[in-house]
C-alpha atoms as a PDB file:
ATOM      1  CA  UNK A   1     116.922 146.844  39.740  1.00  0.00           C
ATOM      2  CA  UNK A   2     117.345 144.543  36.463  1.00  0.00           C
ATOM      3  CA  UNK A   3     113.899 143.240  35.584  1.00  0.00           C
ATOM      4  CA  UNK A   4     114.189 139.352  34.777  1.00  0.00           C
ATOM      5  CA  UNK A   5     111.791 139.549  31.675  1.00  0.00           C
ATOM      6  CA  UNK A   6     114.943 141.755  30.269  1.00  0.00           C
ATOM      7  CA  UNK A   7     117.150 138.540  30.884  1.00  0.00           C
ATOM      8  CA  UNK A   8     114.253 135.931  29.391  1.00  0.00           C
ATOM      9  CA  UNK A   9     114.877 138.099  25.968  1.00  0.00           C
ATOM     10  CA  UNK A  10     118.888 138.033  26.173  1.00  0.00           C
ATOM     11  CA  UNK A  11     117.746 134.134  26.734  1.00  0.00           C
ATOM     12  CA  UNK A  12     115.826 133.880  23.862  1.00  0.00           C
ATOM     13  CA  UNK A  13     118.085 136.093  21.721  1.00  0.00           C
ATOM     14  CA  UNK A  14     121.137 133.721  22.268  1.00  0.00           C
ATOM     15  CA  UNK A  15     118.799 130.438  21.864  1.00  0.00           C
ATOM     16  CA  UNK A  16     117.994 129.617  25.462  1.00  0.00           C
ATOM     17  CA  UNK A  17     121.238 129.625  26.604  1.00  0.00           C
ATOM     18  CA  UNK A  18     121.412 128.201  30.074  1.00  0.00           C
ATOM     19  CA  UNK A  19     122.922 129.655  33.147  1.00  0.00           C
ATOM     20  CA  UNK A  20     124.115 133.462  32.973  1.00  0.00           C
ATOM     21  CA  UNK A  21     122.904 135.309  29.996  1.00  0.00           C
ATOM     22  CA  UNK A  22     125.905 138.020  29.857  1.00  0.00           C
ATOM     23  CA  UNK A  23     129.444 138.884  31.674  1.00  0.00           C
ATOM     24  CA  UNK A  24     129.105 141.399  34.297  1.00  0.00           C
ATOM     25  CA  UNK A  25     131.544 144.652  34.264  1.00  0.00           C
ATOM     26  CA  UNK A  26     133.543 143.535  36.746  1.00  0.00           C
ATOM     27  CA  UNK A  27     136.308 146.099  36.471  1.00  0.00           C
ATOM     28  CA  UNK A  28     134.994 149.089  35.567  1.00  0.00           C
ATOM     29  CA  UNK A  29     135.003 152.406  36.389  1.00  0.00           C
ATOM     30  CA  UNK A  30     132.680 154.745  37.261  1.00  0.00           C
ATOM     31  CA  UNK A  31     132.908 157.508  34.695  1.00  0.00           C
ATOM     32  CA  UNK A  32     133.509 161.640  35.768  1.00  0.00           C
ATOM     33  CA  UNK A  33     129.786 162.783  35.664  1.00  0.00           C
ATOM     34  CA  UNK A  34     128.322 163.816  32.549  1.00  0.00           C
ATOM     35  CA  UNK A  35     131.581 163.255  30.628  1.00  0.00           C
ATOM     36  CA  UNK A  36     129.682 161.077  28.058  1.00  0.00           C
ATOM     37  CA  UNK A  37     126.747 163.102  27.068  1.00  0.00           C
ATOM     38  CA  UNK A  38     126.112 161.546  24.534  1.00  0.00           C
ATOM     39  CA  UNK A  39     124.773 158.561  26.925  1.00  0.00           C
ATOM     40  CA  UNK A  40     120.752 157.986  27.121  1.00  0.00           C
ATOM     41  CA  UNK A  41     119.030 156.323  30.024  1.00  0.00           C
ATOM     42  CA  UNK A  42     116.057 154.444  28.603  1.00  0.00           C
ATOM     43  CA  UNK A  43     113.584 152.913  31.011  1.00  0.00           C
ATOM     44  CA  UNK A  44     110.984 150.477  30.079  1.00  0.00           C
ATOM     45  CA  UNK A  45     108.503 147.938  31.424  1.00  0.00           C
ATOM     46  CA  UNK A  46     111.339 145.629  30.849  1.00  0.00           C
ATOM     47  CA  UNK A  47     114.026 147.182  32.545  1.00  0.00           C
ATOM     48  CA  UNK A  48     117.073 149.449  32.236  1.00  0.00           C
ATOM     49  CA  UNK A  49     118.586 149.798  28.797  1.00  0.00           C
ATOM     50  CA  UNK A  50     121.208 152.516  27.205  1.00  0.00           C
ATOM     51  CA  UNK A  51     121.384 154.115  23.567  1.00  0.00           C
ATOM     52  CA  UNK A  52     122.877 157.235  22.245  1.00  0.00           C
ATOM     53  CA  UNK A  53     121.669 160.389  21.036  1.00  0.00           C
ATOM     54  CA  UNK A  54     122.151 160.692  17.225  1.00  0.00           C
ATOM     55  CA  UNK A  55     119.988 163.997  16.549  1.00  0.00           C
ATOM     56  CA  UNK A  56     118.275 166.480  19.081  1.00  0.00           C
ATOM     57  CA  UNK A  57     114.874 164.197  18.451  1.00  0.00           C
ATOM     58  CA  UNK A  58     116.691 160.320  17.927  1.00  0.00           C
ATOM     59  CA  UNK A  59     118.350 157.890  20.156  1.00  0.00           C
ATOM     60  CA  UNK A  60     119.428 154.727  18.988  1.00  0.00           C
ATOM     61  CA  UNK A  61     119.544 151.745  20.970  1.00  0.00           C
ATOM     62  CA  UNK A  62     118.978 148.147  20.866  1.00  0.00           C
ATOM     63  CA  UNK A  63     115.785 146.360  19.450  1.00  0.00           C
ATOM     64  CA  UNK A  64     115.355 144.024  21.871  1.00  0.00           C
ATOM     65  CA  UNK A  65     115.145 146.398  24.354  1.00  0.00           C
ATOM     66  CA  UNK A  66     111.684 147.221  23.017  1.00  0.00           C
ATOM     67  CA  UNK A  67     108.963 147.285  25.534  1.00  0.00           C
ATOM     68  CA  UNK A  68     105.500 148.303  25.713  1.00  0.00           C
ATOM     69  CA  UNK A  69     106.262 152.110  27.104  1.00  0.00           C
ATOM     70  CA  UNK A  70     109.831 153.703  27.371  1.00  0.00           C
ATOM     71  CA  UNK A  71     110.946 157.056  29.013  1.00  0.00           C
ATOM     72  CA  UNK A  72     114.401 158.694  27.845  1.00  0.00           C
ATOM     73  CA  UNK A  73     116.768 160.692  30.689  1.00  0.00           C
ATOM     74  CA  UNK A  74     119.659 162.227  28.668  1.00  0.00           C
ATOM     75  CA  UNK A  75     122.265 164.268  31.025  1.00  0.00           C
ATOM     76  CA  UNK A  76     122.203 161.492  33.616  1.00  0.00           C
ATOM     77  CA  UNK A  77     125.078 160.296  35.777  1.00  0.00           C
ATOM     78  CA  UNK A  78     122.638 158.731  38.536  1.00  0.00           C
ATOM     79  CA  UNK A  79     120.284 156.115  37.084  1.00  0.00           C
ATOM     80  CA  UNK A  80     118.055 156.627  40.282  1.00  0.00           C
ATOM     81  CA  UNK A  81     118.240 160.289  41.024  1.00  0.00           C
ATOM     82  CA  UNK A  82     116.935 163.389  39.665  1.00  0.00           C
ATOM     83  CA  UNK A  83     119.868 165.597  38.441  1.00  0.00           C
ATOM     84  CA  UNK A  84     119.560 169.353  37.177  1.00  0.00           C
ATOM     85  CA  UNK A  85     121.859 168.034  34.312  1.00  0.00           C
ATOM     86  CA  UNK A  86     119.081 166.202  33.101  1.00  0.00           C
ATOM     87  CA  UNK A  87     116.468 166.079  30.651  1.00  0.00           C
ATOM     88  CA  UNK A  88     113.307 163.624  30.182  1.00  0.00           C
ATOM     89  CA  UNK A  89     111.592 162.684  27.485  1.00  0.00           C
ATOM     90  CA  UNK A  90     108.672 160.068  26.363  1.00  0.00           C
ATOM     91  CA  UNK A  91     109.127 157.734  23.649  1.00  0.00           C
ATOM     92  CA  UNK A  92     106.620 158.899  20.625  1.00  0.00           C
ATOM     93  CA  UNK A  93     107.678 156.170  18.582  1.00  0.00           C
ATOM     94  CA  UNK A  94     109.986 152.832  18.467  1.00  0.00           C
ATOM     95  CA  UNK A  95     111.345 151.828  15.296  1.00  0.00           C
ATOM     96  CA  UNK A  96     113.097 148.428  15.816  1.00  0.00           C
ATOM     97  CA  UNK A  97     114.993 147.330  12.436  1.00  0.00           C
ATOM     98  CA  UNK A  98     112.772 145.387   9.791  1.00  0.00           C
ATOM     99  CA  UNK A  99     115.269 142.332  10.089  1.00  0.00           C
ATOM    100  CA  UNK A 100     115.457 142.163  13.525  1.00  0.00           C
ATOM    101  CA  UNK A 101     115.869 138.720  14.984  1.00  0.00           C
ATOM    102  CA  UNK A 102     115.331 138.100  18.534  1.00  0.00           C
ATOM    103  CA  UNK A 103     116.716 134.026  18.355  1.00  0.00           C
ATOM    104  CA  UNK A 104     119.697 135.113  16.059  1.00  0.00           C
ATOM    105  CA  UNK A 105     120.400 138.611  17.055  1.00  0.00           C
ATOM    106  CA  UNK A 106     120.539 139.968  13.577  1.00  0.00           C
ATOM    107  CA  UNK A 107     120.175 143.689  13.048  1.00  0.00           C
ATOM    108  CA  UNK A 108     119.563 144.251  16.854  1.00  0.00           C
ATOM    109  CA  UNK A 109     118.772 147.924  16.092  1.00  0.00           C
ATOM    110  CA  UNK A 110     116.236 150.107  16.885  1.00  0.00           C
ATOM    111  CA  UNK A 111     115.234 153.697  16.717  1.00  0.00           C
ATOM    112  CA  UNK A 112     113.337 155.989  19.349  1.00  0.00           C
ATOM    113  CA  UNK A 113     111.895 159.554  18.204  1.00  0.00           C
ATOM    114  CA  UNK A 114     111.378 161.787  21.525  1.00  0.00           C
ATOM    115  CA  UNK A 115     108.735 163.684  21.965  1.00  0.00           C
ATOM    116  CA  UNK A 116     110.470 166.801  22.054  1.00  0.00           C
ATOM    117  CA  UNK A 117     113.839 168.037  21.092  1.00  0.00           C
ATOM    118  CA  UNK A 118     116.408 167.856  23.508  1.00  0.00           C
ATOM    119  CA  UNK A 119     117.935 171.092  24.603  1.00  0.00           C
ATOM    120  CA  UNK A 120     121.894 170.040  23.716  1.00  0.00           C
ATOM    121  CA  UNK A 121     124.419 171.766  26.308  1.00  0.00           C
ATOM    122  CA  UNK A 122     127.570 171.013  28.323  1.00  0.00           C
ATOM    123  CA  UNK A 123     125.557 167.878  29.397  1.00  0.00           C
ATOM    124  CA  UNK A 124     123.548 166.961  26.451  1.00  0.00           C
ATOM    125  CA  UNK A 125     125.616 166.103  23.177  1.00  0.00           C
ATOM    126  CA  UNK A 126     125.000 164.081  19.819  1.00  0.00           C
ATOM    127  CA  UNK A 127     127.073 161.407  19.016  1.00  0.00           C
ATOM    128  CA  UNK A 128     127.816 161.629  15.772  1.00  0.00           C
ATOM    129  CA  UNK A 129     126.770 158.498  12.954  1.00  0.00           C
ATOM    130  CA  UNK A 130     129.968 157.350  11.470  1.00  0.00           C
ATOM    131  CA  UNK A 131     130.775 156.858   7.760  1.00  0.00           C
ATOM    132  CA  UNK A 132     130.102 152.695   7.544  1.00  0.00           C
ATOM    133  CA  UNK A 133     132.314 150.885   9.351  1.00  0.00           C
ATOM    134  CA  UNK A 134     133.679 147.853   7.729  1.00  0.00           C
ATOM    135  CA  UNK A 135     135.483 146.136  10.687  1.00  0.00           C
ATOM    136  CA  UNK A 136     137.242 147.411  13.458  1.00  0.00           C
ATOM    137  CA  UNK A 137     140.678 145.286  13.228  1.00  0.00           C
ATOM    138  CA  UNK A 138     141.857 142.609  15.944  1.00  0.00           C
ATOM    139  CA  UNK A 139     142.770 143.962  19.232  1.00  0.00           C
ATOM    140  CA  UNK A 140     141.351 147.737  18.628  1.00  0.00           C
ATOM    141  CA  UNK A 141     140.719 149.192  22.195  1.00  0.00           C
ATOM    142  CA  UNK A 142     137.011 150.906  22.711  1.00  0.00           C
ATOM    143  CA  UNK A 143     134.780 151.964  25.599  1.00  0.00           C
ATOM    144  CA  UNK A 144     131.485 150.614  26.701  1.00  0.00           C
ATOM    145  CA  UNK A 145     129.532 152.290  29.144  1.00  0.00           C
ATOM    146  CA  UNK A 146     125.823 151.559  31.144  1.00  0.00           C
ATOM    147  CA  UNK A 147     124.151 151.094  34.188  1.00  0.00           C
ATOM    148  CA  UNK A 148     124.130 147.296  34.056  1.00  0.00           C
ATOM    149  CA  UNK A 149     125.279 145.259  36.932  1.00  0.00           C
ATOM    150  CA  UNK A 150     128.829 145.449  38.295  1.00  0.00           C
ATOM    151  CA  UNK A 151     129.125 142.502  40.353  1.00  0.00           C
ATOM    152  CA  UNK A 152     129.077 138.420  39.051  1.00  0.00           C
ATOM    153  CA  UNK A 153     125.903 137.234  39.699  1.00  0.00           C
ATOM    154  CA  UNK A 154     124.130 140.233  40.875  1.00  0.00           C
ATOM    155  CA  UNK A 155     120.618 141.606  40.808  1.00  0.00           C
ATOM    156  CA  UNK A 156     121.347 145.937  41.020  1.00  0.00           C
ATOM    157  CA  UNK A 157     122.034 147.675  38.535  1.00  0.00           C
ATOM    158  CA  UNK A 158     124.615 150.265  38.830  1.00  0.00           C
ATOM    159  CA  UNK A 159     123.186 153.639  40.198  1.00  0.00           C
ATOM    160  CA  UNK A 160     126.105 155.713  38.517  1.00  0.00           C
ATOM    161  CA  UNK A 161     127.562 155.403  34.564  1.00  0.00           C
ATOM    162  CA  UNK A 162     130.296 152.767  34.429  1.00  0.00           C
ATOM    163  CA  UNK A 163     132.629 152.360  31.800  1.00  0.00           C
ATOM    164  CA  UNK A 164     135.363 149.671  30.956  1.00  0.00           C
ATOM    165  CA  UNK A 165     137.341 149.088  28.128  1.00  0.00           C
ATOM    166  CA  UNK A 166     137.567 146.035  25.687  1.00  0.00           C
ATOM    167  CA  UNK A 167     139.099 144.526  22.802  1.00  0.00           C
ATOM    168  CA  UNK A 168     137.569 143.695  19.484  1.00  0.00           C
ATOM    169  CA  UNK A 169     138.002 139.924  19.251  1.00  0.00           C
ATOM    170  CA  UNK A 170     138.305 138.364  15.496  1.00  0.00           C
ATOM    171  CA  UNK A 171     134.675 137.544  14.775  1.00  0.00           C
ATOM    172  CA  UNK A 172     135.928 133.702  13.451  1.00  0.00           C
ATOM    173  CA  UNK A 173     137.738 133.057  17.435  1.00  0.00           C
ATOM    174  CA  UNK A 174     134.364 134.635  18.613  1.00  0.00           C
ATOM    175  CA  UNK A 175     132.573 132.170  16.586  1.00  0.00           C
ATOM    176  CA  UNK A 176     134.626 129.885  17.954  1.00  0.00           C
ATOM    177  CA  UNK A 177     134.352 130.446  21.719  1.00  0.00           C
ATOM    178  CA  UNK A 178     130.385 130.363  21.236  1.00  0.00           C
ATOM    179  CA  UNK A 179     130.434 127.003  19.137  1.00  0.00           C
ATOM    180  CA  UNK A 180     133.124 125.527  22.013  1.00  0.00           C
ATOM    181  CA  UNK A 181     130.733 126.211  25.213  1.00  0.00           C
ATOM    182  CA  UNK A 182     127.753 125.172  22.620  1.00  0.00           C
ATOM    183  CA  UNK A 183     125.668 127.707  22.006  1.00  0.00           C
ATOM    184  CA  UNK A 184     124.693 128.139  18.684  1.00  0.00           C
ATOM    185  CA  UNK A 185     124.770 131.395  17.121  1.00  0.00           C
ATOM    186  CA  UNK A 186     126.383 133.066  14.046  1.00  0.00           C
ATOM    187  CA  UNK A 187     128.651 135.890  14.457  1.00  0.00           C
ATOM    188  CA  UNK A 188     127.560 137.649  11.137  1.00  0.00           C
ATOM    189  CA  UNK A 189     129.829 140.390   9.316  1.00  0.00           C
ATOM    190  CA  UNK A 190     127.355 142.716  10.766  1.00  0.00           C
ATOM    191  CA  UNK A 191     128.218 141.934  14.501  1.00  0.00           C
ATOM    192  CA  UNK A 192     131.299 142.785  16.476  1.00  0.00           C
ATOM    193  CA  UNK A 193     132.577 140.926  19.320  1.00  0.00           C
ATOM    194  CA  UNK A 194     134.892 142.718  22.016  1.00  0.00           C
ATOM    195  CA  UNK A 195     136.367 141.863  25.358  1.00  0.00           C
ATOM    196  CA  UNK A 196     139.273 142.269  27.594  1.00  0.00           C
ATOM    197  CA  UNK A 197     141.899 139.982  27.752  1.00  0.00           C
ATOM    198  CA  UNK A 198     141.163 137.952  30.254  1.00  0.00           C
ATOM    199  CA  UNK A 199     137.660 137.706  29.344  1.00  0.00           C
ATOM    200  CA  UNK A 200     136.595 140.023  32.835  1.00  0.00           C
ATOM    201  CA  UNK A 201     134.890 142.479  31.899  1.00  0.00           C
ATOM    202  CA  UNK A 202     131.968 143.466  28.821  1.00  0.00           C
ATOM    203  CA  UNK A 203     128.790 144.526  29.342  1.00  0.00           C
ATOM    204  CA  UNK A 204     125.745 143.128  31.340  1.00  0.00           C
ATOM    205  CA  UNK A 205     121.933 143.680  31.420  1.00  0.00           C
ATOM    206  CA  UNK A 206     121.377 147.413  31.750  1.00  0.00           C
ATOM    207  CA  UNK A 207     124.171 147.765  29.006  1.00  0.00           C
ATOM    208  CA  UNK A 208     122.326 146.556  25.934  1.00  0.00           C
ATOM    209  CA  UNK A 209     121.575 149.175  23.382  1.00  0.00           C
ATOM    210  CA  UNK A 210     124.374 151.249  24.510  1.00  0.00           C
ATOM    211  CA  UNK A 211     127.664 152.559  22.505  1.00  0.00           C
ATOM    212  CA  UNK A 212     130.607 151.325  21.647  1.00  0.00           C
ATOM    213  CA  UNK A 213     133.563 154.027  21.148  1.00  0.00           C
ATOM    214  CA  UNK A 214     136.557 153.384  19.529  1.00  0.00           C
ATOM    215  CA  UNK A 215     138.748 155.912  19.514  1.00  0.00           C
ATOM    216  CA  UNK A 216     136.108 158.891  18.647  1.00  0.00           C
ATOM    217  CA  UNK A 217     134.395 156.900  16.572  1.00  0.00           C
ATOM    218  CA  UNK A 218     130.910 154.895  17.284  1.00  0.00           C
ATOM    219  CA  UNK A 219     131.022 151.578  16.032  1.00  0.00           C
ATOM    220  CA  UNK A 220     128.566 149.511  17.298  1.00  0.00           C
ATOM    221  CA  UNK A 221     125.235 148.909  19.528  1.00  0.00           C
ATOM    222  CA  UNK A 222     125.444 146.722  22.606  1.00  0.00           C
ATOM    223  CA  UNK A 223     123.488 143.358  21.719  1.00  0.00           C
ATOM    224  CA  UNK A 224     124.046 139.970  23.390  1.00  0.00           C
ATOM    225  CA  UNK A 225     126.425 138.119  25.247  1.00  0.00           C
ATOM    226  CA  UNK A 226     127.290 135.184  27.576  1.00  0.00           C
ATOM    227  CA  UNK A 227     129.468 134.931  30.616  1.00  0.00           C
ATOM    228  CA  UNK A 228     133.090 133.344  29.514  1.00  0.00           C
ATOM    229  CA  UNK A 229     132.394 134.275  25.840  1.00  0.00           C
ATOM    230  CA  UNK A 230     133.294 137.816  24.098  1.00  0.00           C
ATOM    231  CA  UNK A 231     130.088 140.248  24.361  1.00  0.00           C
ATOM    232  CA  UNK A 232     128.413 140.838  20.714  1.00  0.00           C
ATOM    233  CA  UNK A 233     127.596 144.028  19.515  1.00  0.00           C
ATOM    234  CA  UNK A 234     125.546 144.827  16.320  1.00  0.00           C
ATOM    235  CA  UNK A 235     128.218 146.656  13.390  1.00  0.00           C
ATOM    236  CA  UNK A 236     127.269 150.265  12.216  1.00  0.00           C
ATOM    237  CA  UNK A 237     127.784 148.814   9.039  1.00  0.00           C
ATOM    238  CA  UNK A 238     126.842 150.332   5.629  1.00  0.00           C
ATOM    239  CA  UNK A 239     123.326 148.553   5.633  1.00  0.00           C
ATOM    240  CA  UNK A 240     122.231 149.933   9.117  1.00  0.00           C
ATOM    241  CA  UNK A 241     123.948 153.563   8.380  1.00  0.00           C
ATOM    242  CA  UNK A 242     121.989 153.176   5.294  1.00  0.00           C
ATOM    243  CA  UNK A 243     118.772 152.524   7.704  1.00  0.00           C
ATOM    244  CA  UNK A 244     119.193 155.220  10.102  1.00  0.00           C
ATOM    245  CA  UNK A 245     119.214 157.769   7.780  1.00  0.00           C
ATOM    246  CA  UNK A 246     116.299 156.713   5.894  1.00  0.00           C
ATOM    247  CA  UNK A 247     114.140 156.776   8.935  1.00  0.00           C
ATOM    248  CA  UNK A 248     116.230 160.060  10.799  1.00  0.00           C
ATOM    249  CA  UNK A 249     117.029 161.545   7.591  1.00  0.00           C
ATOM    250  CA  UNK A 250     120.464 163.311   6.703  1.00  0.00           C
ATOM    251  CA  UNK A 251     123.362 162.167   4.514  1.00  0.00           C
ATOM    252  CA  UNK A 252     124.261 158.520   4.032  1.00  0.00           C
END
């Protein structure tokens, strides 16, 4: 079930935006089990979030997605039932960007060492940090994938891993959109937006912190949106690379 302190932050990270705090994936698919290993399931006092695995003992995620304790299930499918595919884990630390900022969204990042190694298999895989990504160009087709909701307006979260594809949206006609329905935030060149074409389907609470995949590639980190806008997604770009190996450690 989405927690509603998880929507106060996407509310406070988009500036008190009234009314529906992200668009739902209405559309999407449910995904052939454990076909995206890479995929972690991170529970917290404040609800469902996702992330990826980067190294056997690091999952990145989202920073606002931060909450007081947080459990990791890698090799899920079901968000509400055990599986011999997976793996749990406690959080022994959470490393949330130093720029982070929850009323502007900047650097939405954060970092969370396990407590253990994970055992990588068939169902457990690392998704592999990309060189720095500059900009993914207009109209570049990529996968999201959570347990947020499915439905407009609803209160469960998906029990299986959904995915639906989107479009990267020029970040100046994404400024645009969110300046036109007045909300004021600035799409930095460290953010990505992305939707379909109709503007159906992104990502919804229970999504944040999760992946975006272009091509083979991962580009960004699931951050903010608003329902009728693009969803906003915080850039792998050279700065946060740069970051993630300094705390993780390997090449830059």
């Amino acid at each position: 079930m989405a927690n509603p302190r998880m929507w106060m932050l996407a509310v406070i990270l988009i500036n008190s935006i009234p009314g529906d705090t992200c668009v739902e994936i209405i559309g999407g698919r449910e995904v052939k089990a454990h076909s995206k290993p890479f995929m972690a399931l991170i529970r917290g006092d404040e609800g469902l979030c996702g992330g990826a695995l980067i190294k056997q003992d690091w999952v990145l995620t989202a920073a606002h997605c931060k909450s007081n304790v947080m459990n990791v299930t890698l090799g899920a499918h079901s968000s509400s039932r055990p599986e011999k595919e997976q793996q749990q884990f406690a959080v022994a630390r959470a490393i949330p960007h130093s720029k982070f900022n929850l009323k502007t969204g900047v650097s939405d990042l954060m970092l969370l060492k396990l407590n253990k190694p994970a055992r990588l298999n068939q169902y457990v895989k690392i998704l592999a940090l990309p060189k720095p990504v500059k900009d993914e160009p207009k109209n570049t087709q990529c996968t999201i994938a959570g347990w947020g909701l499915t439905q407009p307006n609803g209160k469960q979260a998906s029990d299986k891993l959904m995915a639906v594809n989107v479009k990267v949206v020029n970040r100046k006609e994404c400024g645009k959109i969110y300046k036109k329905m007045k909300i004021k935030i600035k799409i930095t060149s460290d953010m990505l937006c992305a939707w379909d074409d109709q503007g159906r389907k992104d990502t919804s609470n229970g999504d944040s912190g999760g992946p975006l995949v272009c091509g083979e590639k991962f580009v960004a980190v699931v951050s903010f949106g608003k329902k009728g806008a693009p969803g906003v997604y915080t850039l792998l770009s050279s700065k946060h690379v740069k970051w993630i190996h300094k705390i993780i450690g390997g090449n830059q």
